[in-house]
N, C-alpha and C. Protein backbone atom coordinates (compact mmCIF):
# COMPACT_ATOMS: atom_id res chain seq x y z
N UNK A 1 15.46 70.33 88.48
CA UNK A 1 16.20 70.41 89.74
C UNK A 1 17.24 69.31 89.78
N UNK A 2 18.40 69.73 89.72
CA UNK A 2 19.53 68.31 90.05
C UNK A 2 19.24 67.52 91.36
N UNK A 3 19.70 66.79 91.53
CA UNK A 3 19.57 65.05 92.43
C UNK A 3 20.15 66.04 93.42
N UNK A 4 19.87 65.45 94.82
CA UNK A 4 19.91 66.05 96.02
C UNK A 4 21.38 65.13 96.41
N UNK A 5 22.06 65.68 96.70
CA UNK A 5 23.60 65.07 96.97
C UNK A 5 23.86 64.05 98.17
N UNK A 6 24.57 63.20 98.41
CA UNK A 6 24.31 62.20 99.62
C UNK A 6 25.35 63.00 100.71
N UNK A 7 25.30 63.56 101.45
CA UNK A 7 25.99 63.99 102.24
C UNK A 7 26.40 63.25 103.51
N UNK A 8 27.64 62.51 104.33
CA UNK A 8 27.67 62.05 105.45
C UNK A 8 27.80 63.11 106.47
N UNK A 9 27.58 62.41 107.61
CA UNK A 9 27.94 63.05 108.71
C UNK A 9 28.47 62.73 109.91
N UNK A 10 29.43 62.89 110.37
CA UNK A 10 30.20 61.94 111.13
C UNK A 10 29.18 61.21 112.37
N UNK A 11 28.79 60.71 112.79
CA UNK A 11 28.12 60.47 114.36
C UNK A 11 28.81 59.75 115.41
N UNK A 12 29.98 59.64 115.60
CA UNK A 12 30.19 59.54 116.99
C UNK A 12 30.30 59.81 118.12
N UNK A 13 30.03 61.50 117.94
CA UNK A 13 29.66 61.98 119.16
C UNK A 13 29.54 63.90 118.66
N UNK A 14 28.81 64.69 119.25
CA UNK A 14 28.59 65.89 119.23
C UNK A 14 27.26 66.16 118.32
N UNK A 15 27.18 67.10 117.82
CA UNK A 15 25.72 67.80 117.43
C UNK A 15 25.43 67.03 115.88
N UNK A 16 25.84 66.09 115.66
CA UNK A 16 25.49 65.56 114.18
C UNK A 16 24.31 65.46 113.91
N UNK A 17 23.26 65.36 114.57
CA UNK A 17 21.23 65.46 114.04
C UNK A 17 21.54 66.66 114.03
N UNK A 18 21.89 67.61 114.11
CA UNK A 18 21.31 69.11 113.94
C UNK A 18 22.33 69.65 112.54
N UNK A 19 23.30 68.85 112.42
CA UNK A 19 23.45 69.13 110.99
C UNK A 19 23.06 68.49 109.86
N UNK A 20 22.77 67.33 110.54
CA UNK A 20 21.52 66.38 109.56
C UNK A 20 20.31 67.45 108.72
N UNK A 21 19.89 67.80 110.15
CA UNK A 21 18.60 68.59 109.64
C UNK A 21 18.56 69.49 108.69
N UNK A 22 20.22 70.57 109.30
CA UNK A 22 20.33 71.52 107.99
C UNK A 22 20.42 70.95 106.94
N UNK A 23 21.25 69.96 106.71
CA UNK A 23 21.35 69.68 105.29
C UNK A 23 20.24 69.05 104.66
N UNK A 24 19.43 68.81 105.11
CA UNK A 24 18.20 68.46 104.74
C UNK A 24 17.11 69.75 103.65
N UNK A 25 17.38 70.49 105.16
CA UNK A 25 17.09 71.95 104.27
C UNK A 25 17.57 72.66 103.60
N UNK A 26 18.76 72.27 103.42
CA UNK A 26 19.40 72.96 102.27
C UNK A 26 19.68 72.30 100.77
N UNK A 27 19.06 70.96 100.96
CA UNK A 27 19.06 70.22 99.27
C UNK A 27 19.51 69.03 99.21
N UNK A 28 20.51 68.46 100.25
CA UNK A 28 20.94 67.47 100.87
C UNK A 28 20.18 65.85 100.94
N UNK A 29 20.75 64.67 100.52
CA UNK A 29 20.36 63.58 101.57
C UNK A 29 21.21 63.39 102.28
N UNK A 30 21.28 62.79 103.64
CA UNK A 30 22.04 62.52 104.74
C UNK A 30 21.92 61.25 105.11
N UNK A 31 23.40 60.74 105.67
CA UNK A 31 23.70 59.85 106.26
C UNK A 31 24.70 59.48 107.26
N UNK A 32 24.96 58.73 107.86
CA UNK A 32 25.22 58.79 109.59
C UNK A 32 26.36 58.27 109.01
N UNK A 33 27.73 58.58 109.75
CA UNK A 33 29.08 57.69 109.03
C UNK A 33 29.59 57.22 110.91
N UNK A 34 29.59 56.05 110.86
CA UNK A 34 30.00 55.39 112.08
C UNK A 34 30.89 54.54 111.60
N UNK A 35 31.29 53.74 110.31
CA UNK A 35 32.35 52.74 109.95
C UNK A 35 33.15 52.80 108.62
N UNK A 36 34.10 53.18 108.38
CA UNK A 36 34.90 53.59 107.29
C UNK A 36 33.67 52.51 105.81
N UNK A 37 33.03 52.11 106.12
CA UNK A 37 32.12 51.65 104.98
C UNK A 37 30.93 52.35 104.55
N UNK A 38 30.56 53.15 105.69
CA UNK A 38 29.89 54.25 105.42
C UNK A 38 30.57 55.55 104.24
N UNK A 39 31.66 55.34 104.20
CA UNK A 39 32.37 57.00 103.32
C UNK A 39 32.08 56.46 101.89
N UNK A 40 31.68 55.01 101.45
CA UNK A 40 31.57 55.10 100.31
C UNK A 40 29.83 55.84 99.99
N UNK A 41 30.44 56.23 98.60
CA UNK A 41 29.29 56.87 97.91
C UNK A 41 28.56 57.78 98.40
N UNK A 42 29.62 58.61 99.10
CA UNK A 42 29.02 59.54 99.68
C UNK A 42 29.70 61.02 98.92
N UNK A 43 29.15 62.29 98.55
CA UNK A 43 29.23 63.17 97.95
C UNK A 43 30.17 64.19 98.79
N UNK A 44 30.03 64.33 100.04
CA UNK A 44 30.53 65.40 101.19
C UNK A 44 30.23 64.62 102.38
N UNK A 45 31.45 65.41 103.25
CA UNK A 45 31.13 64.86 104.59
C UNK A 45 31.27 65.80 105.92
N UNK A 46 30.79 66.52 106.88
CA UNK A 46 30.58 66.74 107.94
C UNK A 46 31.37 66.03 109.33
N UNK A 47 32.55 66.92 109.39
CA UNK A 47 32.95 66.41 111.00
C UNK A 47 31.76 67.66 111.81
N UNK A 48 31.27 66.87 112.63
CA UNK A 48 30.92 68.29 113.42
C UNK A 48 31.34 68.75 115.21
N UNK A 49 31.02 69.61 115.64
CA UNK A 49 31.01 69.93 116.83
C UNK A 49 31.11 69.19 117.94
N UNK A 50 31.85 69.26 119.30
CA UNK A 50 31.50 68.33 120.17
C UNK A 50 32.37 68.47 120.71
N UNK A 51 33.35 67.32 121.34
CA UNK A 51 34.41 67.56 122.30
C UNK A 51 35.41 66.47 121.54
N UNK A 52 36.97 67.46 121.46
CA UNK A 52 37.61 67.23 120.11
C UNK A 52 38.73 66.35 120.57
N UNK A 53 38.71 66.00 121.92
CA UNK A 53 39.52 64.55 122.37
C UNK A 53 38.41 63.89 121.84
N UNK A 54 37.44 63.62 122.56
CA UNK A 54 36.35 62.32 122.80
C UNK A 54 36.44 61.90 121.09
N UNK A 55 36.08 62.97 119.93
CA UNK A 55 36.17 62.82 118.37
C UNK A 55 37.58 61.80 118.24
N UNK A 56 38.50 62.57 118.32
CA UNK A 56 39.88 62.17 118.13
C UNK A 56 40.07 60.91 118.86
N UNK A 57 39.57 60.75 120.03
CA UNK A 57 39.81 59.23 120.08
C UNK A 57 38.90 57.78 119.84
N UNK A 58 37.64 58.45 119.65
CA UNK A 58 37.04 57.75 118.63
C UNK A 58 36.87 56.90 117.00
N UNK A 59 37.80 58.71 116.72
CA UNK A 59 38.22 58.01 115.10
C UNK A 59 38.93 57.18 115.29
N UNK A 60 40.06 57.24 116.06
CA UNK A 60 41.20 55.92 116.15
C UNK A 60 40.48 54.61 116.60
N UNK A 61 39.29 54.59 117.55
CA UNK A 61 38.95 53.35 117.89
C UNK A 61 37.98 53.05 116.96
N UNK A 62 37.21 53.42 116.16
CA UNK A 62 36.54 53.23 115.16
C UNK A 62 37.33 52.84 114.12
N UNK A 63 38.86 53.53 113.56
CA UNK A 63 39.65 53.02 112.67
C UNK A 63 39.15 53.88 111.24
N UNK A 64 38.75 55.16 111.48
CA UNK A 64 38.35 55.73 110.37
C UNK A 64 39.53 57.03 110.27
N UNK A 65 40.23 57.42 111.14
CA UNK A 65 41.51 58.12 110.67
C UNK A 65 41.76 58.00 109.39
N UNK A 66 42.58 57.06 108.79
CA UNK A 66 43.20 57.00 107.29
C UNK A 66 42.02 57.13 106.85
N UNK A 67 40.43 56.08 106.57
CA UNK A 67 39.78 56.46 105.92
C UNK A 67 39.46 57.21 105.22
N UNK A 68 38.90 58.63 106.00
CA UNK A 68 38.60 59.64 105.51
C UNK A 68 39.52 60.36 105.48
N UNK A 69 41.01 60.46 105.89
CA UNK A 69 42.13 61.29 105.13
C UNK A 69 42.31 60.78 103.85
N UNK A 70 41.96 59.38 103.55
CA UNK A 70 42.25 59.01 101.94
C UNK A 70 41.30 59.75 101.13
N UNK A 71 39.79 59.81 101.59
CA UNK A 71 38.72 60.27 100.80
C UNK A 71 39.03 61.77 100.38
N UNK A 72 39.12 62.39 101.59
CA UNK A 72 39.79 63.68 101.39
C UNK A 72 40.71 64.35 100.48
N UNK A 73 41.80 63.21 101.01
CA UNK A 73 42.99 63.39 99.56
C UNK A 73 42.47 63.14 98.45
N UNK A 74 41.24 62.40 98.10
CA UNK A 74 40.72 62.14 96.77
C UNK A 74 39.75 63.26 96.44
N UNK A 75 39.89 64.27 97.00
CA UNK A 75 38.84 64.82 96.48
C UNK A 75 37.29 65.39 97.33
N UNK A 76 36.99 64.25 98.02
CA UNK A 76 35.68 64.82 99.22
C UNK A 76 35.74 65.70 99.56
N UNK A 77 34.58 66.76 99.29
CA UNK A 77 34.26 68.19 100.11
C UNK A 77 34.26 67.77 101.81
N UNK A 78 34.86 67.72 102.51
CA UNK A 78 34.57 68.15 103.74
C UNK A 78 34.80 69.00 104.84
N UNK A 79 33.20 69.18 105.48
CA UNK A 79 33.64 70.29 106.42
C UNK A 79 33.45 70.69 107.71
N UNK A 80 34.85 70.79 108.62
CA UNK A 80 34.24 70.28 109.85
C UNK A 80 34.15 71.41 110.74
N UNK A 81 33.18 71.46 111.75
CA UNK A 81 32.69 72.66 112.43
C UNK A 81 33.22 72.59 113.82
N UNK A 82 33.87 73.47 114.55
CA UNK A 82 34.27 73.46 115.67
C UNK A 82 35.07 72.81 116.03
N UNK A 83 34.89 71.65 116.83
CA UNK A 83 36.01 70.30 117.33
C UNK A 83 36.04 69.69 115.33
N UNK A 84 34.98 69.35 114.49
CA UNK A 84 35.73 69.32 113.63
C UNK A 84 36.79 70.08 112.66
N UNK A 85 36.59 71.68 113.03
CA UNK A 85 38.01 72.41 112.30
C UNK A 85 39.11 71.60 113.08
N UNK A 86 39.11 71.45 113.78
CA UNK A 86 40.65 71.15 115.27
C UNK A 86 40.96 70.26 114.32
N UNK A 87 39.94 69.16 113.74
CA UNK A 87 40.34 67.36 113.31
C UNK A 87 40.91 67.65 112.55
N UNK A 88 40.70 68.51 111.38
CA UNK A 88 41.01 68.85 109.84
C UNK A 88 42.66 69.42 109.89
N UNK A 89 42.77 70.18 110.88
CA UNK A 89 43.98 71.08 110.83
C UNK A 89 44.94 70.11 110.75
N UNK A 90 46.04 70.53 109.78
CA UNK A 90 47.27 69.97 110.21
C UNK A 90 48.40 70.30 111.65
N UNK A 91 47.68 71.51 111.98
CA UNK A 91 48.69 71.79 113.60
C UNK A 91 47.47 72.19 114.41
N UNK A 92 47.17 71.52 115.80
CA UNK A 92 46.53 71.76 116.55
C UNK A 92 47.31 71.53 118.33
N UNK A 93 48.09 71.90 118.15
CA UNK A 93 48.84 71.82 119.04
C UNK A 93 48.80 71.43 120.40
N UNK A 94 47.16 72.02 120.58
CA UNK A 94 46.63 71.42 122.63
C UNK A 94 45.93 70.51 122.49
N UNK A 95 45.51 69.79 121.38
CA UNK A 95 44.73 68.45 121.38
C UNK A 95 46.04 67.23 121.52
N UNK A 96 45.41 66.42 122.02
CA UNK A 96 46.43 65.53 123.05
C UNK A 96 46.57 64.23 122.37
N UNK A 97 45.55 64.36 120.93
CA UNK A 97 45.61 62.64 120.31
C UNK A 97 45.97 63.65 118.58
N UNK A 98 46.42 62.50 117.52
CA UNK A 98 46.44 62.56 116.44
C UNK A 98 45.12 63.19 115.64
N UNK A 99 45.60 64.32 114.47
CA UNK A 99 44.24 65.03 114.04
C UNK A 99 44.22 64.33 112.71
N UNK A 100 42.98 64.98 111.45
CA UNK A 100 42.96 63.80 110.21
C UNK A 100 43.89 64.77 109.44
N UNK A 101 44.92 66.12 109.71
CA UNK A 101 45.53 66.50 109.51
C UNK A 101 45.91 66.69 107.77
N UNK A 102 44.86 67.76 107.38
CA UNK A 102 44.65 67.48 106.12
C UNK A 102 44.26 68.89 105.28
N UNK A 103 44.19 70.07 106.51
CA UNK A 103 44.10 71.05 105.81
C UNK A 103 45.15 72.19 106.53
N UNK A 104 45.91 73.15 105.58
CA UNK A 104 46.96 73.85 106.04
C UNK A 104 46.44 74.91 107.10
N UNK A 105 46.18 74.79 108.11
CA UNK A 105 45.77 75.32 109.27
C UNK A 105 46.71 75.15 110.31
N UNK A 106 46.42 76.31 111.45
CA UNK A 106 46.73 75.79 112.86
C UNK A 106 45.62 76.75 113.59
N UNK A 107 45.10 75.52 114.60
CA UNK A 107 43.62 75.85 115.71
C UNK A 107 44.06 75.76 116.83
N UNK A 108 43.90 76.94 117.25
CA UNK A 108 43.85 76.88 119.34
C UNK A 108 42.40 76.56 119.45
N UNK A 109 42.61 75.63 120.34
CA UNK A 109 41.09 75.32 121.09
C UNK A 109 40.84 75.92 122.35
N UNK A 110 39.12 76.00 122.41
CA UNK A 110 38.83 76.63 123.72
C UNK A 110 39.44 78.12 124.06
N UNK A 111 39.48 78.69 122.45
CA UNK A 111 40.54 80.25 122.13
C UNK A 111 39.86 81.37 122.66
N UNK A 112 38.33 80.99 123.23
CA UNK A 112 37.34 82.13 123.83
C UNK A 112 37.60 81.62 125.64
N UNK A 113 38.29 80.52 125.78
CA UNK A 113 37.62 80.57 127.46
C UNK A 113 36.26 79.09 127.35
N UNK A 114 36.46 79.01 128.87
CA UNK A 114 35.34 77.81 129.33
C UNK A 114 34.36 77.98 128.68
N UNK A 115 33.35 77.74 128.64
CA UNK A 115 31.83 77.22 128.63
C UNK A 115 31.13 78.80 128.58
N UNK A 116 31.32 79.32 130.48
CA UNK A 116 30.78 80.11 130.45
C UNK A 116 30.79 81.66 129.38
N UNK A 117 31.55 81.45 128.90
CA UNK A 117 32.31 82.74 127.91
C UNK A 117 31.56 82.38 126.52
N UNK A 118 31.27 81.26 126.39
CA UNK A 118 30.51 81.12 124.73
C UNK A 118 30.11 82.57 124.41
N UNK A 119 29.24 82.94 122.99
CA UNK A 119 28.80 84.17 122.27
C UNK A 119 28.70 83.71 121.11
N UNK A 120 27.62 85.11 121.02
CA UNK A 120 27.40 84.93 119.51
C UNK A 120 27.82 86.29 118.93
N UNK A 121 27.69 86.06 117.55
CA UNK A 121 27.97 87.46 116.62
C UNK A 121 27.41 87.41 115.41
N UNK A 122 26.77 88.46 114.63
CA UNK A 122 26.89 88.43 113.38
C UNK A 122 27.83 88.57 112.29
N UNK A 123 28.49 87.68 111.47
CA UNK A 123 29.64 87.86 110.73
C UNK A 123 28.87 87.81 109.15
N UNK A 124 29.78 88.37 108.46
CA UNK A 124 29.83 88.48 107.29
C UNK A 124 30.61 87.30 106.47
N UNK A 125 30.17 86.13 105.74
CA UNK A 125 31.00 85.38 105.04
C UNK A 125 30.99 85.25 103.75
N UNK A 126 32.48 85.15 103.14
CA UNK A 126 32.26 85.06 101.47
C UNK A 126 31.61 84.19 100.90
N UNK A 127 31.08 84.09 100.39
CA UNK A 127 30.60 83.48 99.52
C UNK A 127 29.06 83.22 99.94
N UNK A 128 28.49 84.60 100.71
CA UNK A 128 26.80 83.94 101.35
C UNK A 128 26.70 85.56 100.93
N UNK A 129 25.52 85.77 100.53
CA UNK A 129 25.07 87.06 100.17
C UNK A 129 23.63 87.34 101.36
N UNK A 130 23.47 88.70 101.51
CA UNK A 130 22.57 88.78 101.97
C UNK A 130 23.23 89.80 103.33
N UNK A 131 22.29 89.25 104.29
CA UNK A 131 22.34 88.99 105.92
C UNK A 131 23.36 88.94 106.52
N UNK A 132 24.34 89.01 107.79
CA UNK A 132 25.16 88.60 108.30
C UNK A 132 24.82 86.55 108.40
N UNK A 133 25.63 85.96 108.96
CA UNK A 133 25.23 84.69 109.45
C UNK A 133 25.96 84.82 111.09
N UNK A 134 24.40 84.33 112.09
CA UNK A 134 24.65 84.26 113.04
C UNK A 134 25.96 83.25 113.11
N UNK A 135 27.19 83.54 113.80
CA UNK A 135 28.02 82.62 114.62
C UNK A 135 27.61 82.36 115.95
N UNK A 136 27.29 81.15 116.66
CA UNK A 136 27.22 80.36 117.66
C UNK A 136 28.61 80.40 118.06
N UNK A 137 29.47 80.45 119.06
CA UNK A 137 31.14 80.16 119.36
C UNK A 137 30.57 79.59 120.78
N UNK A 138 31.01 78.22 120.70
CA UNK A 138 30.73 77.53 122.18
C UNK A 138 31.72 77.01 122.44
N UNK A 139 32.90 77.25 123.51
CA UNK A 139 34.25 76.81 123.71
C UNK A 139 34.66 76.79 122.45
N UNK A 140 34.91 77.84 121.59
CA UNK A 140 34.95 77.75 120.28
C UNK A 140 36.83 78.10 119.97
N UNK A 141 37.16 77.23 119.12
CA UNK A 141 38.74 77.58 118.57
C UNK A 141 38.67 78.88 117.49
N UNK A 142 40.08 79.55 117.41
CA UNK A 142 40.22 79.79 116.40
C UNK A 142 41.22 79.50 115.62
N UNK A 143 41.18 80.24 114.48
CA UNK A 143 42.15 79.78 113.06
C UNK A 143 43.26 80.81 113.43
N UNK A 144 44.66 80.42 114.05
CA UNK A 144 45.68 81.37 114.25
C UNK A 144 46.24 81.38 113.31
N UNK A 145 46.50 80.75 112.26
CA UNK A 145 47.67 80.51 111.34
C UNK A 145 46.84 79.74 109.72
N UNK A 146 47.55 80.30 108.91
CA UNK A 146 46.63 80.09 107.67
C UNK A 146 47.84 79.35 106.64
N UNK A 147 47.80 78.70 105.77
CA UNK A 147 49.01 78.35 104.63
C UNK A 147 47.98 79.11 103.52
N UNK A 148 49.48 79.56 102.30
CA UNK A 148 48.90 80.36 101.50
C UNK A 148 47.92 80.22 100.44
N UNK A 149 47.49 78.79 100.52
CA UNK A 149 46.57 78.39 99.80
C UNK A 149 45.14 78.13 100.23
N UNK A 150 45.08 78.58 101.79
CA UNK A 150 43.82 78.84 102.44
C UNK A 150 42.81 80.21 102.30
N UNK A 151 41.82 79.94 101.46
CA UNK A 151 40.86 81.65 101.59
C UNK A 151 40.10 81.57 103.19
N UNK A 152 40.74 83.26 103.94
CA UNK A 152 39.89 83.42 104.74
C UNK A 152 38.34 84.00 104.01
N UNK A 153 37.74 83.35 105.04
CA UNK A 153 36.07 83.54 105.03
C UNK A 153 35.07 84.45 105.24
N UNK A 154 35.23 84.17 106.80
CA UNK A 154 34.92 85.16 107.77
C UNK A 154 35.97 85.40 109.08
N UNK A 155 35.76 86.68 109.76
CA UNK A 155 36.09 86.96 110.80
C UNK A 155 35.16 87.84 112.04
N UNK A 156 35.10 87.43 113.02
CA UNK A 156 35.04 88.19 114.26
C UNK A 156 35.57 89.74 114.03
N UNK A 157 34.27 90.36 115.24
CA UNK A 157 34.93 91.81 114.72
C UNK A 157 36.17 92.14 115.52
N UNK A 158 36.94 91.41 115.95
CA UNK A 158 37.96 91.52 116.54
C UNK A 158 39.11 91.01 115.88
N UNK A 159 39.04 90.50 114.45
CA UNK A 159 40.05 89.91 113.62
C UNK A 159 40.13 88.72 113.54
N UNK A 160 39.87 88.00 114.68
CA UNK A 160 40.15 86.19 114.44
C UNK A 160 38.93 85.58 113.49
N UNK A 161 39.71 84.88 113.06
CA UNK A 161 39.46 84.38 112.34
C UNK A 161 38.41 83.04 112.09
N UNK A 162 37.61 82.67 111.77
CA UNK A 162 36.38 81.66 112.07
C UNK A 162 35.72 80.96 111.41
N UNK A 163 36.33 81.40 110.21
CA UNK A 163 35.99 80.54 108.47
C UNK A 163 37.26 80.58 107.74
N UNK A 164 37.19 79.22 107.43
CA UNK A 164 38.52 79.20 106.32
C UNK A 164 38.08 78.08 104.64
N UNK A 165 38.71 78.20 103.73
CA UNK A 165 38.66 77.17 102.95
C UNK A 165 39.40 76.88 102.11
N UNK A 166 40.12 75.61 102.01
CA UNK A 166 41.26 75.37 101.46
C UNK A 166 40.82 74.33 99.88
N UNK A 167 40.56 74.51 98.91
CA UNK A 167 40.32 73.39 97.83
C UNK A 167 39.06 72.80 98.28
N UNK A 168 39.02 71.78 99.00
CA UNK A 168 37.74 70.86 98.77
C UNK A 168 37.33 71.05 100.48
N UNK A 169 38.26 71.66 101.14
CA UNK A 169 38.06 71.84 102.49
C UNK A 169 37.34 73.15 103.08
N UNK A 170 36.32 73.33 104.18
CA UNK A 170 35.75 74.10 104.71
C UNK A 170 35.94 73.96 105.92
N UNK A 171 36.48 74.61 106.76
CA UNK A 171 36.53 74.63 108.75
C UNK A 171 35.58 76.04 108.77
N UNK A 172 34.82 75.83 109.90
CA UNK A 172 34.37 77.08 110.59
C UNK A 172 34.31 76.28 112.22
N UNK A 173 34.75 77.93 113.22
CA UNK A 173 34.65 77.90 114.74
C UNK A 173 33.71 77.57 115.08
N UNK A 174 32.68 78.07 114.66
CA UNK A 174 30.95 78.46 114.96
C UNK A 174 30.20 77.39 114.37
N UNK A 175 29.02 77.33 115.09
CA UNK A 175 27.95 76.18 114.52
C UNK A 175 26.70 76.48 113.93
N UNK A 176 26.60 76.48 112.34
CA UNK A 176 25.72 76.93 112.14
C UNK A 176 23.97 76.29 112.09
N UNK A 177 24.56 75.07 112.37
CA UNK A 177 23.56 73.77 112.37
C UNK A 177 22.29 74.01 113.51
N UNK A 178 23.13 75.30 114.90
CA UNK A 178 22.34 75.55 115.66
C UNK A 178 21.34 77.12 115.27
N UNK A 179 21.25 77.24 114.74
CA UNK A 179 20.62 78.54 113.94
C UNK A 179 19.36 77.64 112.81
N UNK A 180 18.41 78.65 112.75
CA UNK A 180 17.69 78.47 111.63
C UNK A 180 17.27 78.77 110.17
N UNK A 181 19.01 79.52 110.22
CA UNK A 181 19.84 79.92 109.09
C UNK A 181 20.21 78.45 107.97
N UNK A 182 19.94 78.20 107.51
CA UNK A 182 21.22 77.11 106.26
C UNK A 182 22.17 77.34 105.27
N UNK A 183 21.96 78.67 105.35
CA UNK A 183 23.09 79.00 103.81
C UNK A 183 24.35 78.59 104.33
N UNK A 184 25.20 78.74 105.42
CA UNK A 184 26.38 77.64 105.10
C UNK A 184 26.05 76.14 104.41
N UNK A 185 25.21 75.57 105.05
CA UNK A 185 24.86 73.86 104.79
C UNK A 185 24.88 74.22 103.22
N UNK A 186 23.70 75.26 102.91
CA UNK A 186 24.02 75.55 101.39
C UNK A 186 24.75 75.69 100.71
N UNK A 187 26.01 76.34 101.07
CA UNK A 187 27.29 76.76 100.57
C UNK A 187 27.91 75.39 100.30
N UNK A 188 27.82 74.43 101.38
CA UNK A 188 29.06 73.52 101.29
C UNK A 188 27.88 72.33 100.56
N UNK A 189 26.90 72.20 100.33
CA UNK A 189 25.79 71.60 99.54
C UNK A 189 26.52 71.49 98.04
N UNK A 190 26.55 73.21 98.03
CA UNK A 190 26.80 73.38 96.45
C UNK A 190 28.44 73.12 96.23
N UNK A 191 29.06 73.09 97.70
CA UNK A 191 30.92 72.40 96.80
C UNK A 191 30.63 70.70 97.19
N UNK A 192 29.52 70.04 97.19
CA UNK A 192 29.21 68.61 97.12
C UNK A 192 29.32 68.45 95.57
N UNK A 193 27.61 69.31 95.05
CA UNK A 193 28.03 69.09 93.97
C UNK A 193 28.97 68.85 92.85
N UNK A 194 30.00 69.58 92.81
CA UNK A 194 31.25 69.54 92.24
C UNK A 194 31.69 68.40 91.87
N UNK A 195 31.46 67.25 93.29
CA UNK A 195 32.24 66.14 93.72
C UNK A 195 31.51 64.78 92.72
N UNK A 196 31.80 64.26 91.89
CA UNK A 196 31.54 63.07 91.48
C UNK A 196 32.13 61.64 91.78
């Protein structure tokens, strides 16, 4: 069995223990990234879910912006879910602070409506065999705009779009961390590996 990969995960705010956990179950070790000294020696990293000002202005007061856009540019699998697709995108247009602007995207946020409008669905994604994978969409964005070097993933049966992946990058709308599903965590487990 190969070495279980060190995976971070952002924690300054939103659902980061519950993607802890997946990655746990999916082959993973985990660790909490709160200070640009945390990104060393780490295999992959996890922006996750939450509220994508409060993220965004955290990274800046934490001072991990460049950080992890350098790691990124070097290479780090990372992949951020929900408020983290928004971080990743290079155009996010209704977020009101600076994103880590690093994958050829553009995300409307809150693209379903308030709170009360959340849903779920079963989608079909490349690279997971089997089953549909439940999508969670909680004030969830989507992927309006793609650059040509982005593979769509999955989609809603309505066309939008909700998985993307660009090179070493993964965004999805949906949270799969809240399911007792892991084959995403798995999926992006196995583009850790890759990463030396």
């Amino acid at each position: 069995m190969s070495k279980r990969p060190l995976v971070g995960v952002l924690a300054l705010q939103g659902d980061f223990r519950e993607h802890a956990t997946s990655l746990s179950e999916a082959g993973a070790e985990v660790t909490e990234i709160r200070h640009a000294e945390n990104l060393k020696n780490i295999q992959g990293l996890i922006i996750p879910g939450g509220e994508s000002t409060a993220i965004a202005r955290l990274l800046i007061a934490y001072n991990l912006t460049d950080p992890i856009r350098r790691h990124i540019e070097q290479g780090l699998p990372t992949w951020g879910t929900c408020a983290g697709a928004i971080l990743l995108a290079k155009n996010a247009p209704d977020l009101d602070r600076p994103t880590i602007s690093v994958m050829n995207i553009t995300v409307q946020r809150n693209a379903f409506g308030p709170q009360i409008n959340s849903f779920e669905e079963n989608i079909y994604v490349n690279g997971i065999s089997g089953l549909p994978i439940k999508a969670i969409l909680i004030r969830a964005p989507i992927i309006s705009d793609t650059g040509p070097e982005v593979s769509i993933l999955g989609k809603l049966s309505d066309g939008s779009i909700v998985a993307v992946k660009e090179n070493n990058l993964l965004a999805t709308s949906f949270h799969p961390e809240l399911t007792n599903d892991s084959r995403m965590h798995g999926l992006f487990v196995d583009m850790t590996r890759q990463y030396s």
